[in-house]
N, C-alpha and C. Protein backbone atom coordinates (compact mmCIF):
# COMPACT_ATOMS: atom_id res chain seq x y z
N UNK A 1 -18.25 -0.42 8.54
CA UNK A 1 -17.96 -0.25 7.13
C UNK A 1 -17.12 -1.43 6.66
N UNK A 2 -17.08 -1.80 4.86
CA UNK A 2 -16.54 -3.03 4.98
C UNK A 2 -15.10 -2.66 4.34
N UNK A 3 -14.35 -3.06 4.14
CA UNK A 3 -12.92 -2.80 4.30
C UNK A 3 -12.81 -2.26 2.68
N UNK A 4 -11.43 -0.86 3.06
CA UNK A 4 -11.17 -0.10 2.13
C UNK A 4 -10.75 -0.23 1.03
N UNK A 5 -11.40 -0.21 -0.41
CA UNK A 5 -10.66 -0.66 -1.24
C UNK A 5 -10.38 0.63 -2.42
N UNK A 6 -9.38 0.77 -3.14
CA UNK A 6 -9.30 1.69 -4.64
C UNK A 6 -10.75 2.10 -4.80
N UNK A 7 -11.96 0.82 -5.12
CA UNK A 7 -12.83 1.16 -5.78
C UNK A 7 -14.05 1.90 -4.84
N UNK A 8 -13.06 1.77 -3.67
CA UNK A 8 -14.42 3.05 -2.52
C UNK A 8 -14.45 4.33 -2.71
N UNK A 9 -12.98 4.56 -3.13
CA UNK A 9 -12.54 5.90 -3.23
C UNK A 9 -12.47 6.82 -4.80
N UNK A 10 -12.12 5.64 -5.72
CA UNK A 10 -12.69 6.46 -6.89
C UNK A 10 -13.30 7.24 -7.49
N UNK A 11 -14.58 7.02 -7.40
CA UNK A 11 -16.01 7.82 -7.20
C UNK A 11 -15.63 9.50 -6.77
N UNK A 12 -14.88 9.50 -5.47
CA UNK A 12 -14.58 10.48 -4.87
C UNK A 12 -13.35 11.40 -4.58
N UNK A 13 -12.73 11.21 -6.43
CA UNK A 13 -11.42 11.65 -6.54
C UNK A 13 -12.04 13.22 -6.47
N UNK A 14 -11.09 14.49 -6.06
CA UNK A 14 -11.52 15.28 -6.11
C UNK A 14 -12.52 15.92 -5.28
N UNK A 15 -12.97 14.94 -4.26
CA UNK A 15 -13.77 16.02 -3.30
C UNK A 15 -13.44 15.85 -2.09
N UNK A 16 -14.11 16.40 -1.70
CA UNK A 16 -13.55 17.33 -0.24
C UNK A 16 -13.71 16.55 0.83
N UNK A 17 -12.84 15.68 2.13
CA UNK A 17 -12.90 14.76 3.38
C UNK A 17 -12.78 16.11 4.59
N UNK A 18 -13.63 16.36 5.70
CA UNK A 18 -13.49 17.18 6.88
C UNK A 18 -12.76 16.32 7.72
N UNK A 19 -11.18 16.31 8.09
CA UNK A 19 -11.06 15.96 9.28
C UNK A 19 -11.28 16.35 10.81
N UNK A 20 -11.31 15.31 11.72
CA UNK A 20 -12.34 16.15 12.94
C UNK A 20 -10.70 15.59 13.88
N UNK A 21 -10.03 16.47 14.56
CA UNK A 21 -8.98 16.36 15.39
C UNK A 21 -9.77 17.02 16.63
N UNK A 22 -9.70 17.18 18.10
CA UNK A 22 -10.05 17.76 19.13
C UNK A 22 -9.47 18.88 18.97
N UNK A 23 -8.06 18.46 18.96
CA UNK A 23 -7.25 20.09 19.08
C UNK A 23 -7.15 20.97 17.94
N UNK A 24 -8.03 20.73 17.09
CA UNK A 24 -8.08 22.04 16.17
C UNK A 24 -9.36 21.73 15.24
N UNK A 25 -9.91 22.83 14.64
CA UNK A 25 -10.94 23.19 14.60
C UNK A 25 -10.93 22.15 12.92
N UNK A 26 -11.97 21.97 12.49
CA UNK A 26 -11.79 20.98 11.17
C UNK A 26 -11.24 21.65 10.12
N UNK A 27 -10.62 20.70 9.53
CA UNK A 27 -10.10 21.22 8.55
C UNK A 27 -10.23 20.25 7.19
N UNK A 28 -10.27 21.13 5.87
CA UNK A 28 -11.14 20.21 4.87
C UNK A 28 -9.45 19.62 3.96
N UNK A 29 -9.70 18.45 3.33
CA UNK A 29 -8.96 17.78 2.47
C UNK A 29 -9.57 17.49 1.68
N UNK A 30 -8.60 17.81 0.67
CA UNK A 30 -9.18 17.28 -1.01
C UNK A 30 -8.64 16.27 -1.78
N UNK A 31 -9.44 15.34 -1.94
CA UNK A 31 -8.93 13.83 -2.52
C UNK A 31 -8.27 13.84 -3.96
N UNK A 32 -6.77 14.07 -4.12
CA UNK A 32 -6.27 14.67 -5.09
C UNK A 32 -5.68 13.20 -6.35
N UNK A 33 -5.60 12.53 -5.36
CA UNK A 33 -4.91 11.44 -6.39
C UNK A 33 -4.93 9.86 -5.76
N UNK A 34 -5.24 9.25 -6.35
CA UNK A 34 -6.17 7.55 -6.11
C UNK A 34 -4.54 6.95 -6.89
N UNK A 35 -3.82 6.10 -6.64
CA UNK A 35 -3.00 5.46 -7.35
C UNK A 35 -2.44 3.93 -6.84
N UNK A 36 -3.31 3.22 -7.95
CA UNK A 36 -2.81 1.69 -7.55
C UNK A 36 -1.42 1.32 -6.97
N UNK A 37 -0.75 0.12 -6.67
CA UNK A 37 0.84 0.00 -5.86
C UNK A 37 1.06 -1.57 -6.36
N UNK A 38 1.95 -1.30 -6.46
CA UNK A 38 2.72 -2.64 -6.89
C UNK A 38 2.37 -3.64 -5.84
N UNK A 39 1.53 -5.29 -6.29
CA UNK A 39 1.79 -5.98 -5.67
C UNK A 39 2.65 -6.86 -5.27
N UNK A 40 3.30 -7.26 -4.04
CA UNK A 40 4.73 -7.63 -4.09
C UNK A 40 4.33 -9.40 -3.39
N UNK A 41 3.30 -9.30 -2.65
CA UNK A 41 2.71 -10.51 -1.90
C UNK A 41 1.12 -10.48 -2.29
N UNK A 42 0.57 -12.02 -2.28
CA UNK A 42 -1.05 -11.85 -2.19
C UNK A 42 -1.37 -11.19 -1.04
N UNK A 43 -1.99 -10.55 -1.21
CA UNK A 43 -3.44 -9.59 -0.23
C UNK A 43 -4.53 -10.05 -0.43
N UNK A 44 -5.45 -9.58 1.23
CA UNK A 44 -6.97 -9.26 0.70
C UNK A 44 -7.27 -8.71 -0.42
N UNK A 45 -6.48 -7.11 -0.78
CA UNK A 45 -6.87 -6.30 -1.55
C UNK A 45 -5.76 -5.57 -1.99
N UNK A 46 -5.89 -5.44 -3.72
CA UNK A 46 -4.42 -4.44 -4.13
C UNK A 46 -3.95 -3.44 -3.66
N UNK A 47 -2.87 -3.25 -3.37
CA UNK A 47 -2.77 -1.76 -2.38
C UNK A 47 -2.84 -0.92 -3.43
N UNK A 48 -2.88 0.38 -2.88
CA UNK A 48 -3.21 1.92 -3.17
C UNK A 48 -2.62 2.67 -2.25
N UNK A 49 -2.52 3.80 -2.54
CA UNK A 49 -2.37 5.19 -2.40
C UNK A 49 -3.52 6.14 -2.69
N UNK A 50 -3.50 7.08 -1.78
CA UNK A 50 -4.53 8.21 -1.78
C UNK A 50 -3.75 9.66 -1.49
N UNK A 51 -3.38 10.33 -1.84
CA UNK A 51 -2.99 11.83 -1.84
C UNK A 51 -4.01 12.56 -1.40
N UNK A 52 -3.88 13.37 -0.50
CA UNK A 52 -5.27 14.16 0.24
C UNK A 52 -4.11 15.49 -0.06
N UNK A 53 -4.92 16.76 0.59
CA UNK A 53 -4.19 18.43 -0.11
C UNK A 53 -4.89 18.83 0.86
N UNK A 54 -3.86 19.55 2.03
CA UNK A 54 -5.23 20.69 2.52
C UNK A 54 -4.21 21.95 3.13
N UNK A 55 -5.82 22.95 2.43
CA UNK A 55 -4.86 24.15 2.23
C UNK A 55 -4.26 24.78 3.52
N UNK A 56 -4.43 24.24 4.72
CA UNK A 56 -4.03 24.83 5.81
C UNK A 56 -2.58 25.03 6.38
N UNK A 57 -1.61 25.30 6.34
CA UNK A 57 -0.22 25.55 6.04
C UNK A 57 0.20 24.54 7.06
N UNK A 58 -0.42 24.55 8.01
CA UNK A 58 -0.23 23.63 9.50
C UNK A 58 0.05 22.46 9.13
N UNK A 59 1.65 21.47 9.23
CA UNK A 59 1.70 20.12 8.90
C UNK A 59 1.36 19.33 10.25
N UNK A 60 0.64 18.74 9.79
CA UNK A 60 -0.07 17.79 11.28
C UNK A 60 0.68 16.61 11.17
N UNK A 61 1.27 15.78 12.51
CA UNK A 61 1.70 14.82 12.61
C UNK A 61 1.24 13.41 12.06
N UNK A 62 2.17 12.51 11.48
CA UNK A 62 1.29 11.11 10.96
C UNK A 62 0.92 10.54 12.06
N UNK A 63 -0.50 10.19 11.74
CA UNK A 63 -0.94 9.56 12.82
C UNK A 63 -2.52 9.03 12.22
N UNK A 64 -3.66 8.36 12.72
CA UNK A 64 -4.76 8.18 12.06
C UNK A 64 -5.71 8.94 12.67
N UNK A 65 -6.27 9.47 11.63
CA UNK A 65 -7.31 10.40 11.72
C UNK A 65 -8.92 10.12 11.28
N UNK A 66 -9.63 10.41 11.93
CA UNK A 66 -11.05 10.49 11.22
C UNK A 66 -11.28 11.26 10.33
N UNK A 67 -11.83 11.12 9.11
CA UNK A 67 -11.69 11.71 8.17
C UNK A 67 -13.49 11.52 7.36
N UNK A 68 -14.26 12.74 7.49
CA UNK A 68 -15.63 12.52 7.02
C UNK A 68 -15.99 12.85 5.29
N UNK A 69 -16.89 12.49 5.29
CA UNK A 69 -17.40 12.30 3.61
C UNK A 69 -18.41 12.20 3.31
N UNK A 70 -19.58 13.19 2.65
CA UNK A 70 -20.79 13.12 2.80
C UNK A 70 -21.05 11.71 2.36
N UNK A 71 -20.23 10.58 1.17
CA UNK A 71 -21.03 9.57 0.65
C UNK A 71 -20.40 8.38 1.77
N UNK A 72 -19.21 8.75 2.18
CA UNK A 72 -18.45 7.51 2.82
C UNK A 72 -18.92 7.17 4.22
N UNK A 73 -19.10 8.75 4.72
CA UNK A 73 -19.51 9.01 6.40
C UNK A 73 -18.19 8.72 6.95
N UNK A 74 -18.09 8.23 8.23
CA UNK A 74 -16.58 8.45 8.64
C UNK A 74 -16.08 7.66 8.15
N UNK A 75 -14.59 7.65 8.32
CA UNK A 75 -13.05 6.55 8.11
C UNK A 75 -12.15 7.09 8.75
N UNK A 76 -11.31 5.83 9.46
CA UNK A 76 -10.06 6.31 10.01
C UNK A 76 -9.31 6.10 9.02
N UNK A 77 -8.29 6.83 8.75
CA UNK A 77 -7.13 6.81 7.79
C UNK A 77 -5.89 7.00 8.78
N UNK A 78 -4.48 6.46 8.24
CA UNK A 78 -3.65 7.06 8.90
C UNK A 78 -2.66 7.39 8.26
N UNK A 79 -2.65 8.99 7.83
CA UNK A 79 -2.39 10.01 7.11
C UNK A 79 -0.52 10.54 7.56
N UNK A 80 0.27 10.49 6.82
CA UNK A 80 1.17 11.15 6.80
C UNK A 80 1.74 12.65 5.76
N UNK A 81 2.43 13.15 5.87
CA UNK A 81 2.83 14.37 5.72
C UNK A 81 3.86 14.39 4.77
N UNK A 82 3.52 14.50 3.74
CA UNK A 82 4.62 14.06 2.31
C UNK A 82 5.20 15.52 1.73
N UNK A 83 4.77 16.45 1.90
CA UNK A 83 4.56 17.28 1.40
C UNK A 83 4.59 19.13 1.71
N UNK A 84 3.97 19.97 1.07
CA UNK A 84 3.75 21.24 1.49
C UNK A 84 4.57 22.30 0.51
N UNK A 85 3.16 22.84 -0.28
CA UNK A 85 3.63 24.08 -1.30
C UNK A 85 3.38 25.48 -0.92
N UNK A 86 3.19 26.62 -1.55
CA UNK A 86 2.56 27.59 -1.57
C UNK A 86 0.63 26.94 -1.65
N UNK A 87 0.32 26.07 -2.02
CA UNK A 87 -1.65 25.90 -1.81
C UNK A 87 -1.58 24.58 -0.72
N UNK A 88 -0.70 24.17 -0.21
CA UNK A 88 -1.27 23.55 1.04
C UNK A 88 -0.20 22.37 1.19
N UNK A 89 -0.64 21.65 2.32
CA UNK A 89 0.33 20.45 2.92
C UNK A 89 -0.40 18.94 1.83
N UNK A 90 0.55 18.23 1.72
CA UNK A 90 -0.55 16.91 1.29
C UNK A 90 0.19 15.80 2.05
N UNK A 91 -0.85 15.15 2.22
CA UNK A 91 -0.97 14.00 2.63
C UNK A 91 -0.87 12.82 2.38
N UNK A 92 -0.38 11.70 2.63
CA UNK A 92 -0.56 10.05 2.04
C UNK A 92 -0.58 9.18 2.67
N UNK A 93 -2.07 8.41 2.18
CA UNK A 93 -2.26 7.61 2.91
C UNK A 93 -2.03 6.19 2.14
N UNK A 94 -1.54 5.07 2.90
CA UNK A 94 -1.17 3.75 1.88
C UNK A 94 -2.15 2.59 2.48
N UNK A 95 -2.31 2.18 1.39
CA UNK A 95 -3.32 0.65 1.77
C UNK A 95 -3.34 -0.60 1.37
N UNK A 96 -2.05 -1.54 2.18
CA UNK A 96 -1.56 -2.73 1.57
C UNK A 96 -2.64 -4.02 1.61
């Protein structure tokens, strides 16, 4: 795949990524919020932010995960733990 940008993920604000962990059974995330980042140095590519939500109460450790998508197919992301309400844990992932 060719490298991640804002405009991969746009498209797919709002729907649903299956992550696949061994030790637990999949669990779905919902692509809640896409948000550009201050550039501070030139990059390949502007960073971003991605907010993922999943309703499973379980906060899973930051770490990178495979993360599926019927249009994207896989991606590793590496997802941390910002979060956690009464509808689920969320997630953030950053991309400098």
């Amino acid at each position: 795949m060719t490298e991640l940008t804002i405009e991969t993920f746009q498209p797919h604000a709002g729907s649903t990524f299956v992550l696949h962990e061994a030790a637990l059974p999949p669990l779905e995330l919902t692509l809640e919020a896409i948000d550009p980042l201050r550039r501070y140095i030139e990059t390949s590519r502007p960073p971003f932010s991605l907010i993922f939500r999943c309703p499973d109460m379980q906060v899973l450790p930051q770490e990178t995960y495979c993360l599926e998508h019927p249009a994207l197919g896989e991606v590793s992301i590496f997802l941390v733990p910002v979060g956690r309400d009464a509808s689920g844990v969320q997630y953030q992932a950053v991309f400098n």
